[in-house]
C-alpha atoms as a PDB file:
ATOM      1  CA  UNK A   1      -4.120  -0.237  -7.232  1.00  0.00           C
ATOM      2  CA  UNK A   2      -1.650  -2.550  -5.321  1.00  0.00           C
ATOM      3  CA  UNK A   3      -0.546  -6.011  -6.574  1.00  0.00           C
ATOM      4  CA  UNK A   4       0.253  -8.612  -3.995  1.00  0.00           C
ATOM      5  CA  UNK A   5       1.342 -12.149  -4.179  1.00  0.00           C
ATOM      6  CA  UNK A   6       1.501 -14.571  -1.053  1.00  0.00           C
ATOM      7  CA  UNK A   7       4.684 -16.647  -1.518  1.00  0.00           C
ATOM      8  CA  UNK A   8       5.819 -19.655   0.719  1.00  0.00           C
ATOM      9  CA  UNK A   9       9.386 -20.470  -0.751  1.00  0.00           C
ATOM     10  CA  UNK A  10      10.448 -23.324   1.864  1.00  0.00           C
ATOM     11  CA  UNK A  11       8.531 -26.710   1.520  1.00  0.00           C
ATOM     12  CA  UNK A  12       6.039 -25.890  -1.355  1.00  0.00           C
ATOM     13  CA  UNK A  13       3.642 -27.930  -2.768  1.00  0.00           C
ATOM     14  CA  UNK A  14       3.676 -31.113  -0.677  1.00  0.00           C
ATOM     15  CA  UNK A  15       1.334 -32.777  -2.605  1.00  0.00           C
ATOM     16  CA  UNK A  16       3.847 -32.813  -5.356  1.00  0.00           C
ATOM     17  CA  UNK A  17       6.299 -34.442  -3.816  1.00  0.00           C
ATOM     18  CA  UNK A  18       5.643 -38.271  -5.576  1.00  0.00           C
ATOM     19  CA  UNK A  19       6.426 -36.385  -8.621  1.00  0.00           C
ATOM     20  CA  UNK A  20       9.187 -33.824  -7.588  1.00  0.00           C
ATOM     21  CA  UNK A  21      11.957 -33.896  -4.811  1.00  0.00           C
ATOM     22  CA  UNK A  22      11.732 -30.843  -2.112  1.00  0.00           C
ATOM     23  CA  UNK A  23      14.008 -28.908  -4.673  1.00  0.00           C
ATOM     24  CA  UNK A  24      11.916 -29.773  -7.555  1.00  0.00           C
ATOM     25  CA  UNK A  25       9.146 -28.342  -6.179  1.00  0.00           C
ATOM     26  CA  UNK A  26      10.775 -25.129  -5.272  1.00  0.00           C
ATOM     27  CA  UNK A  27      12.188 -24.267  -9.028  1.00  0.00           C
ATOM     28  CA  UNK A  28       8.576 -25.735 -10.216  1.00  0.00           C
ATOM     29  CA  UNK A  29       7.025 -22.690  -8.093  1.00  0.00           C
ATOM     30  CA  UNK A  30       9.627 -20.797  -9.267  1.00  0.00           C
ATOM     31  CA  UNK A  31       8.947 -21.339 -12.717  1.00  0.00           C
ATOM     32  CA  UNK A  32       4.920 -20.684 -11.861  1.00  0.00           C
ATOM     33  CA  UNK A  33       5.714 -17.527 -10.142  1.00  0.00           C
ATOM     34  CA  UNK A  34       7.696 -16.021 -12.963  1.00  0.00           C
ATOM     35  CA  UNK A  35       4.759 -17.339 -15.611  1.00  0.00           C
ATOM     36  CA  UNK A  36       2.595 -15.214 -12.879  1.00  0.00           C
ATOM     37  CA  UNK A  37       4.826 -11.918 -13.229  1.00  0.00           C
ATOM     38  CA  UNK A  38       4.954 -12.222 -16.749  1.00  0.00           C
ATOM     39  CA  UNK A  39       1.222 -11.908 -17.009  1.00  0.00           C
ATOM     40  CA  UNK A  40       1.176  -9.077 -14.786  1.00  0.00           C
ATOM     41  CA  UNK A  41       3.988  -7.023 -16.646  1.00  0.00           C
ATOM     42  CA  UNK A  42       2.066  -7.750 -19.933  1.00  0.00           C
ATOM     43  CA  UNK A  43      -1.025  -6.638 -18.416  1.00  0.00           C
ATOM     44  CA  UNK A  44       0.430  -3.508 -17.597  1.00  0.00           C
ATOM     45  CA  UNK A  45       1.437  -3.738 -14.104  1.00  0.00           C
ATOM     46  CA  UNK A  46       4.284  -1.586 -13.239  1.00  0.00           C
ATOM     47  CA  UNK A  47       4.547  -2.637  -9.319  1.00  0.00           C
ATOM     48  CA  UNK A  48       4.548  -5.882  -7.817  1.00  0.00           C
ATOM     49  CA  UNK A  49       4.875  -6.945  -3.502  1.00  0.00           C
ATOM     50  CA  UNK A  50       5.973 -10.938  -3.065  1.00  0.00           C
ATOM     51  CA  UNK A  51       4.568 -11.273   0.522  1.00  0.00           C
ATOM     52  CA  UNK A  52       6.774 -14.437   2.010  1.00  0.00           C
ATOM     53  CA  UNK A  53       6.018 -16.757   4.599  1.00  0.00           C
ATOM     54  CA  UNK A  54       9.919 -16.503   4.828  1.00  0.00           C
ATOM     55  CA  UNK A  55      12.881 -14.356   4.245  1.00  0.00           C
ATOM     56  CA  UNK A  56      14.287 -15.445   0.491  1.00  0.00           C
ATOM     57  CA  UNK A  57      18.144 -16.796   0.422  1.00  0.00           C
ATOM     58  CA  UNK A  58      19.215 -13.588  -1.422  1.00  0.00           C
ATOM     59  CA  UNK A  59      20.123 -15.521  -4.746  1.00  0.00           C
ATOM     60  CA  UNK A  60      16.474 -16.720  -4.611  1.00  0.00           C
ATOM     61  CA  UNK A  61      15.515 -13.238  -4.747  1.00  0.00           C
ATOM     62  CA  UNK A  62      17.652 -11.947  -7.449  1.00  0.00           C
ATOM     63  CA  UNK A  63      16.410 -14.796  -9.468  1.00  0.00           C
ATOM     64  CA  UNK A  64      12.700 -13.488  -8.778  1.00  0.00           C
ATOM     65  CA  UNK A  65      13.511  -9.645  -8.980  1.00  0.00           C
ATOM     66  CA  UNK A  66      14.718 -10.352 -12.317  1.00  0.00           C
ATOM     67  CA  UNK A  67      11.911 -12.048 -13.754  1.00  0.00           C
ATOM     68  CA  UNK A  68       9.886  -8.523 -13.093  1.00  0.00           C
ATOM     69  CA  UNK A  69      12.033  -5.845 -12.759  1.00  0.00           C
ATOM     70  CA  UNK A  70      13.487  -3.409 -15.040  1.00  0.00           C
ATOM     71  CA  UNK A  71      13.598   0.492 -15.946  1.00  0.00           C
ATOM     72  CA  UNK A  72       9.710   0.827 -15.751  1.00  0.00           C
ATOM     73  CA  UNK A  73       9.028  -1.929 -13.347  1.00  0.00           C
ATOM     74  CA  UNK A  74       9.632  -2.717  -9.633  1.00  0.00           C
ATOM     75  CA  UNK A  75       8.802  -5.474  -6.483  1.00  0.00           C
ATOM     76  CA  UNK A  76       8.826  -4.956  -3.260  1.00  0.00           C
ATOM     77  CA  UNK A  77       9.759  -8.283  -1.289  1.00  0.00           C
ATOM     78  CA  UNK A  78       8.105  -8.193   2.349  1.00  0.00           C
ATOM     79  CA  UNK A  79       8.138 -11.194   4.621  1.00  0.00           C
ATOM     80  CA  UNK A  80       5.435 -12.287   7.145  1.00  0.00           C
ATOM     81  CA  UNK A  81       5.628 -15.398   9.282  1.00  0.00           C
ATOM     82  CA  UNK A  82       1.957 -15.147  10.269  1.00  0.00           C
ATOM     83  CA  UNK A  83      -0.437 -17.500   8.219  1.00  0.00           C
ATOM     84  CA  UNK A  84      -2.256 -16.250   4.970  1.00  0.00           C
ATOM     85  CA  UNK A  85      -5.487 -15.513   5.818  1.00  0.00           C
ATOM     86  CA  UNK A  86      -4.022 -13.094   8.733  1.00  0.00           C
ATOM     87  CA  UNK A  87      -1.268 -11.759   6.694  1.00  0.00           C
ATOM     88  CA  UNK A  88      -3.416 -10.862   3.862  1.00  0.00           C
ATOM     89  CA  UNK A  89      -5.361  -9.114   6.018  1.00  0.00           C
ATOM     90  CA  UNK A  90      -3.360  -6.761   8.069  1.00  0.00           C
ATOM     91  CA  UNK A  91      -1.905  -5.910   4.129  1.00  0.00           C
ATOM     92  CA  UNK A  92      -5.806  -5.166   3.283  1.00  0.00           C
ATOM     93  CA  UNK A  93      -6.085  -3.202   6.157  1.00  0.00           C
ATOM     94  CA  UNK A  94      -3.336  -0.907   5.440  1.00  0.00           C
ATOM     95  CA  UNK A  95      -3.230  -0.707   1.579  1.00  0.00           C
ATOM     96  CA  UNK A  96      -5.116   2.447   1.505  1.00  0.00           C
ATOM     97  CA  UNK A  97      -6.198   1.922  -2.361  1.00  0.00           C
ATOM     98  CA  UNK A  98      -7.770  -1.182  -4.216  1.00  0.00           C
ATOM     99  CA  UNK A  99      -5.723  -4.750  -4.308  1.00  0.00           C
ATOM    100  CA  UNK A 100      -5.371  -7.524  -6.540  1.00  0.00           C
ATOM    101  CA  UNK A 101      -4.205 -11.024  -4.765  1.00  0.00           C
ATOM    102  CA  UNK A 102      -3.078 -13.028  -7.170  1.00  0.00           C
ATOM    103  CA  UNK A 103      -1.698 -16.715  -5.719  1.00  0.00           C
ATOM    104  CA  UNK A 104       1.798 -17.475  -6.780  1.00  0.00           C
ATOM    105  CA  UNK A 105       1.460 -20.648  -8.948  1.00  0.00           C
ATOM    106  CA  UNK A 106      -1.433 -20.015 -11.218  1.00  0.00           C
ATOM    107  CA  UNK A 107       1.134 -21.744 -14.018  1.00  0.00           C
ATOM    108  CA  UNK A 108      -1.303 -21.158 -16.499  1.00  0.00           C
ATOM    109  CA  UNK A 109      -2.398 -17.132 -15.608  1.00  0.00           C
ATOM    110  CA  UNK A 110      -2.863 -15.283 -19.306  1.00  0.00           C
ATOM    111  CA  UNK A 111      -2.081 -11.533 -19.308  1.00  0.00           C
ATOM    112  CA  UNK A 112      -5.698 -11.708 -20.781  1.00  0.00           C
ATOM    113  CA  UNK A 113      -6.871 -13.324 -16.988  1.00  0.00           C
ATOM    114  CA  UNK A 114      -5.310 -10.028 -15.399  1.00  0.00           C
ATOM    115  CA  UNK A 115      -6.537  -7.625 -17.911  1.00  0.00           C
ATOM    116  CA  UNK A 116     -10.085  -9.572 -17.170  1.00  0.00           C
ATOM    117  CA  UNK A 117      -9.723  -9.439 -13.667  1.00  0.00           C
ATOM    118  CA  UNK A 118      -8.800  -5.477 -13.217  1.00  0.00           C
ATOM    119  CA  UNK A 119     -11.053  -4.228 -15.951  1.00  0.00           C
ATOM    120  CA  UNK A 120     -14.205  -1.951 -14.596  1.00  0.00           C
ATOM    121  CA  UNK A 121     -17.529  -3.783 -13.594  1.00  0.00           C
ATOM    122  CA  UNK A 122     -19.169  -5.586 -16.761  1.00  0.00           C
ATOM    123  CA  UNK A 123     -22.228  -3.789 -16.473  1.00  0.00           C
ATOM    124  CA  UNK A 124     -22.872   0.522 -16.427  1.00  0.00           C
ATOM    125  CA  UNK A 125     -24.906  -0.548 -13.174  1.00  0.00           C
ATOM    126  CA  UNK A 126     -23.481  -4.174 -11.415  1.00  0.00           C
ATOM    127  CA  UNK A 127     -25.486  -6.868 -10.441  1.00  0.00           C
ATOM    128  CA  UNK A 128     -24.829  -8.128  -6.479  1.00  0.00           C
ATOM    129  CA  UNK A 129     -23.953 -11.565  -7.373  1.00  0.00           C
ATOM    130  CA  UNK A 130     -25.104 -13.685  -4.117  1.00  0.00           C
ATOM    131  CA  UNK A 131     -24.303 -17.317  -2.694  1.00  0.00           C
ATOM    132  CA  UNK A 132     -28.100 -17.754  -3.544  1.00  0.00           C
ATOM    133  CA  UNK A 133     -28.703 -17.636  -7.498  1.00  0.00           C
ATOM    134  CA  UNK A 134     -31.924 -16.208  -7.360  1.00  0.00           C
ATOM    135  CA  UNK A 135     -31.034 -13.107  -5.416  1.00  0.00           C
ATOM    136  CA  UNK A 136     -29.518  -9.934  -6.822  1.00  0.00           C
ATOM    137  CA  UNK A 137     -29.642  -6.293  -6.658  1.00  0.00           C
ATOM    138  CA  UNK A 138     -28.814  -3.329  -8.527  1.00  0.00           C
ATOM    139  CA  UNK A 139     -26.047  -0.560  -8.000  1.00  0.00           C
ATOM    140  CA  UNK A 140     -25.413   2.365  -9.757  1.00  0.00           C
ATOM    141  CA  UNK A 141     -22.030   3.058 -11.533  1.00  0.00           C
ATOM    142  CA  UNK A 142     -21.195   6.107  -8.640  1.00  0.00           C
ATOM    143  CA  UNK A 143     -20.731   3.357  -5.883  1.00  0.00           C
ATOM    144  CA  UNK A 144     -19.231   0.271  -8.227  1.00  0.00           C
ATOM    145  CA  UNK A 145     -15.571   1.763  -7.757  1.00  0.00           C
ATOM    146  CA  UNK A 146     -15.571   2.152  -4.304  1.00  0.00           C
ATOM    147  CA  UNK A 147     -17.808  -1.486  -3.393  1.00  0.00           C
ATOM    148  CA  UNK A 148     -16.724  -3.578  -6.117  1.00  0.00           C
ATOM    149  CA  UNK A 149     -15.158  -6.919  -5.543  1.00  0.00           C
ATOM    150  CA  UNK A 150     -14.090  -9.310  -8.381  1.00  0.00           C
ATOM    151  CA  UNK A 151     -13.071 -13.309  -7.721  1.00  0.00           C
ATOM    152  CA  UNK A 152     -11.440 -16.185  -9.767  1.00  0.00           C
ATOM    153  CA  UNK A 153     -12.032 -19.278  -8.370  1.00  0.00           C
ATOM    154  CA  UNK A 154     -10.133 -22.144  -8.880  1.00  0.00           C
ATOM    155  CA  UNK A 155     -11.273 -25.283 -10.411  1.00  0.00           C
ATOM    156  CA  UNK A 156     -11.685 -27.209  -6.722  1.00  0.00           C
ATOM    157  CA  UNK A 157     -13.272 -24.217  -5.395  1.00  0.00           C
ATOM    158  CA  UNK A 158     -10.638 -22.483  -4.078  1.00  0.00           C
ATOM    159  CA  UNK A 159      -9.769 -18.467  -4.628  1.00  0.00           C
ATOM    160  CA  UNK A 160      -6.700 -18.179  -7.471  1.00  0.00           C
ATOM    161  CA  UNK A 161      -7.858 -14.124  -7.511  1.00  0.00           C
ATOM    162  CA  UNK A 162      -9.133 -11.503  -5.978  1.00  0.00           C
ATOM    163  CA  UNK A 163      -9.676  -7.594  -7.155  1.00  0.00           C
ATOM    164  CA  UNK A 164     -10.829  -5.594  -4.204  1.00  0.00           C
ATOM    165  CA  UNK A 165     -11.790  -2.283  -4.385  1.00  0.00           C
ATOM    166  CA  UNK A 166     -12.241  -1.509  -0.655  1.00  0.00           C
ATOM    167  CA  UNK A 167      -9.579  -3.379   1.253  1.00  0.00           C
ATOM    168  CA  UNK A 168     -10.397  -1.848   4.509  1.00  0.00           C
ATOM    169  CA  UNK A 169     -13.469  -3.497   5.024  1.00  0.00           C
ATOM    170  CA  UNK A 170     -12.914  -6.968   3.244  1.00  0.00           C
ATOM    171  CA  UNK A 171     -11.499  -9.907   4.798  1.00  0.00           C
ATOM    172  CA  UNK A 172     -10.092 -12.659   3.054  1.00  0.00           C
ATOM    173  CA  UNK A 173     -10.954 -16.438   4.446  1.00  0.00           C
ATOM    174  CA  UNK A 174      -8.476 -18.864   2.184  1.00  0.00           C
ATOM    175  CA  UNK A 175      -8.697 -22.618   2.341  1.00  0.00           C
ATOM    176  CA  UNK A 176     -10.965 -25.224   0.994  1.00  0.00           C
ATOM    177  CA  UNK A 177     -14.354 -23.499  -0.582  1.00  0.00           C
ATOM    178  CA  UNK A 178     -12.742 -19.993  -0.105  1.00  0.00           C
ATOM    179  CA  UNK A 179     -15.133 -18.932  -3.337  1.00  0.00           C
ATOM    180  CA  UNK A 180     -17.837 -19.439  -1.756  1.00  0.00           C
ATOM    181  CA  UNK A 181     -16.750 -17.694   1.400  1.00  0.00           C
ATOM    182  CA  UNK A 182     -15.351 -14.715  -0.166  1.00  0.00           C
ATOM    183  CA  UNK A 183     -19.067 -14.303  -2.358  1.00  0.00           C
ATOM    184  CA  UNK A 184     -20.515 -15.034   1.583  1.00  0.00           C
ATOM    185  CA  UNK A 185     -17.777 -12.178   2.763  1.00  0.00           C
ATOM    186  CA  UNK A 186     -19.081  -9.566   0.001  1.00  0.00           C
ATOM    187  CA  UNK A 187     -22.561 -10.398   0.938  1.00  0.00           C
ATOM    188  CA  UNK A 188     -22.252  -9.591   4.552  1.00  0.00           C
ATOM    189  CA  UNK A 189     -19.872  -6.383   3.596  1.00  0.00           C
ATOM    190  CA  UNK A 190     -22.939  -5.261   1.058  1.00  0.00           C
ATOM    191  CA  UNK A 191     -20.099  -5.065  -1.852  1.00  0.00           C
ATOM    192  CA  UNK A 192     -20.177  -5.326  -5.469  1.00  0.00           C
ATOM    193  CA  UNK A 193     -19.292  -9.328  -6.226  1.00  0.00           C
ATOM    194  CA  UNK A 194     -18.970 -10.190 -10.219  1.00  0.00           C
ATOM    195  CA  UNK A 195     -17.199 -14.242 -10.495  1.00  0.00           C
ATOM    196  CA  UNK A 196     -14.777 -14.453 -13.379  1.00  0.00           C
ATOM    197  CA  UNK A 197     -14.455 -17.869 -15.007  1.00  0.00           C
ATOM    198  CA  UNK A 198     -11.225 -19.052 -17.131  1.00  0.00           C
ATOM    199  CA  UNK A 199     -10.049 -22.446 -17.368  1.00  0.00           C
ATOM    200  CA  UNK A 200      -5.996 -20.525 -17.162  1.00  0.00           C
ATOM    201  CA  UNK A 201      -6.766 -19.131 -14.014  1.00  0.00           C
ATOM    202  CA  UNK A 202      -8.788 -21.768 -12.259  1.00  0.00           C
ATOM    203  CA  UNK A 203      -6.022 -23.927 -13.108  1.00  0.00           C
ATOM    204  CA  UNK A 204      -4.531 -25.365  -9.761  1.00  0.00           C
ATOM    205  CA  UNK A 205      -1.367 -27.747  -9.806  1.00  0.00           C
ATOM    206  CA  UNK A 206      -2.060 -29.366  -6.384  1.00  0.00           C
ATOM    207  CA  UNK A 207      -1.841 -32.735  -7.403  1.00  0.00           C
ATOM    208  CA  UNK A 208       0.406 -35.003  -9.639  1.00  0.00           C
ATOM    209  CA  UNK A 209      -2.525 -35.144 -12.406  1.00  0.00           C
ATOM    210  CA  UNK A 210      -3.149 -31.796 -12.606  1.00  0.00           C
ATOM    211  CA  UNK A 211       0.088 -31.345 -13.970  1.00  0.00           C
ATOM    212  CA  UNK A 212      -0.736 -32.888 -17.168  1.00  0.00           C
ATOM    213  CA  UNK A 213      -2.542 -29.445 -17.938  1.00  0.00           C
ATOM    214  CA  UNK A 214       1.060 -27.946 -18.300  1.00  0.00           C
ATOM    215  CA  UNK A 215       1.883 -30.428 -20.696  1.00  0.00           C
ATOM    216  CA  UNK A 216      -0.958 -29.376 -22.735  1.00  0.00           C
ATOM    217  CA  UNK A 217      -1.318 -25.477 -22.664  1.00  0.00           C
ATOM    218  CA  UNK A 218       1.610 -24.706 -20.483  1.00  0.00           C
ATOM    219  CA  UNK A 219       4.443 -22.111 -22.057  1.00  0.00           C
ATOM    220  CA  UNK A 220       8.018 -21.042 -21.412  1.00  0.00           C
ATOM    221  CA  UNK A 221       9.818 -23.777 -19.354  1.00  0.00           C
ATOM    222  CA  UNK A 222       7.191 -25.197 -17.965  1.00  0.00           C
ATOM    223  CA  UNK A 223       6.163 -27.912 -19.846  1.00  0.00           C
ATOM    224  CA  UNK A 224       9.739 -29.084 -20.628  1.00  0.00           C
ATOM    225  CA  UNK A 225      10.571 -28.920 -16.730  1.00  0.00           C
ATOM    226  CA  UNK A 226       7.291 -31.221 -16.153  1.00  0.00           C
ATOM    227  CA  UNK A 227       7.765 -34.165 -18.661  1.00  0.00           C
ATOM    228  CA  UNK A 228      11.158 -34.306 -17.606  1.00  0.00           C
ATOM    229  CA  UNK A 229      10.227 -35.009 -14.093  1.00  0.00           C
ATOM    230  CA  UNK A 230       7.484 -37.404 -15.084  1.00  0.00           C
ATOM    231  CA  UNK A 231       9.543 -39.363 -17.443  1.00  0.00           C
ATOM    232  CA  UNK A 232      12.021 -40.272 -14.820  1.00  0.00           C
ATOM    233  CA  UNK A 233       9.393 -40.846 -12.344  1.00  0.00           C
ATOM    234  CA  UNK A 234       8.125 -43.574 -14.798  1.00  0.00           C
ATOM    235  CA  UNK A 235      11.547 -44.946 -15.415  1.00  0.00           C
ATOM    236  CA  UNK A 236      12.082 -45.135 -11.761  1.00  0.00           C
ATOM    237  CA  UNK A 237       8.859 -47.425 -11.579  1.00  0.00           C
ATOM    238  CA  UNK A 238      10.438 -49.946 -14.185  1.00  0.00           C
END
């Protein structure tokens, strides 16, 4: 299995920006990306690509190397200018083995959410779960590995995470419902499709309220980094 995560370091999260300044936001995504390896590595990931939008200022990537790497584990940094859905899927094209996209500033991502999201089919023989609710069929457990597909869908409907298990054939289609199109995507390909709820990995911080779910369950530096921000923002307003 390969691990991938899409990473845009210049300009992040615009809709941030009445609670952060431009730099702000890229040490907040920072800060979400390393809460993101740290999952991984606990889960028991041992290999890790950062697929850029842009080349990293080589301090930004020692920063980021470190938060992964050591004697037993290793990222590979690859940059691609192109946008995300076709980036993502030249890498599925050419990945030879099954993937797991995981999007770079799931803040609240649990090593339990990864463990979730690789672990075999819940069922000996998978249900086809389809955009309709009342329609499903049956596969055995021969063809789950090769025609399984497993999603995490963010709370506004987006896709926080995606376990493939045949890249070649599977196109990704990000932006606004993408859930629903990647359950559409699976139908159409005649894969496998099993939905994986969590309230840590639906968790987007897209907007200035989401951010209050750091304050609550978030962990490391986080939360700290967050209420400072918002405290001065609400000084500012006085």
């Amino acid at each position: 299995m390969k691990t991938v995560i899409p990473y845009k370091p210049d300009n992040p999260k615009s809709r941030l920006s009445a609670v952060f300044t431009e730099e702000e936001r890229k040490y907040f995504v920072e800060l979400s990306l390393e809460n993101v390896l740290s999952a991984l590595k606990d889960a028991g990931i041992k290999q890790v690509e950062l697929l850029c939008k842009s080349l990293l200022e080589p301090e930004s990537e020692k920063r980021i190397r470190n938060m992964f790497c050591d004697d037993d584990a290793e990222m590979i940094f690859s940059a691609d200018e192109r946008d995300l859905n076709t980036a993502i899927n030249d890498y599925l094209k050419k990945a030879g083995v099954p993937v797991l996209i995981v999007m770079a500033d799931l803040a609240l991502l649990t090593k339990e959410n990864v463990a979730a999201m690789i672990a075999p089919p819940t069922e000996n023989e998978a249900t086809f779960v389809s955009p309709t609710e009342n329609e499903a069929r049956i596969v055995s457990p021969v063809a789950v590995e090769e025609s399984f597909i497993r999603i995490a869908p963010g709370k506004d409907g987006g896709t926080n995470m995606m376990y493939i298990g045949a890249p070649e054939i599977f196109e990704v289609n990000y932006y606004g419902k993408s859930c629903e199109k990647h359950r559409d995507e699976a139908k159409n390909k005649n894969l496998v499709c099993e939905i994986y709820d969590s309230f840590s990995a639906a968790a987007d911080m897209d907007e200035p309220e989401d951010l209050k779910d750091i304050l609550i369950h978030g962990k490391g530096k986080l939360p700290e980094f967050v209420l400072a921000a918002l405290t001065r923002n609400e000084t500012e307003k006085k």
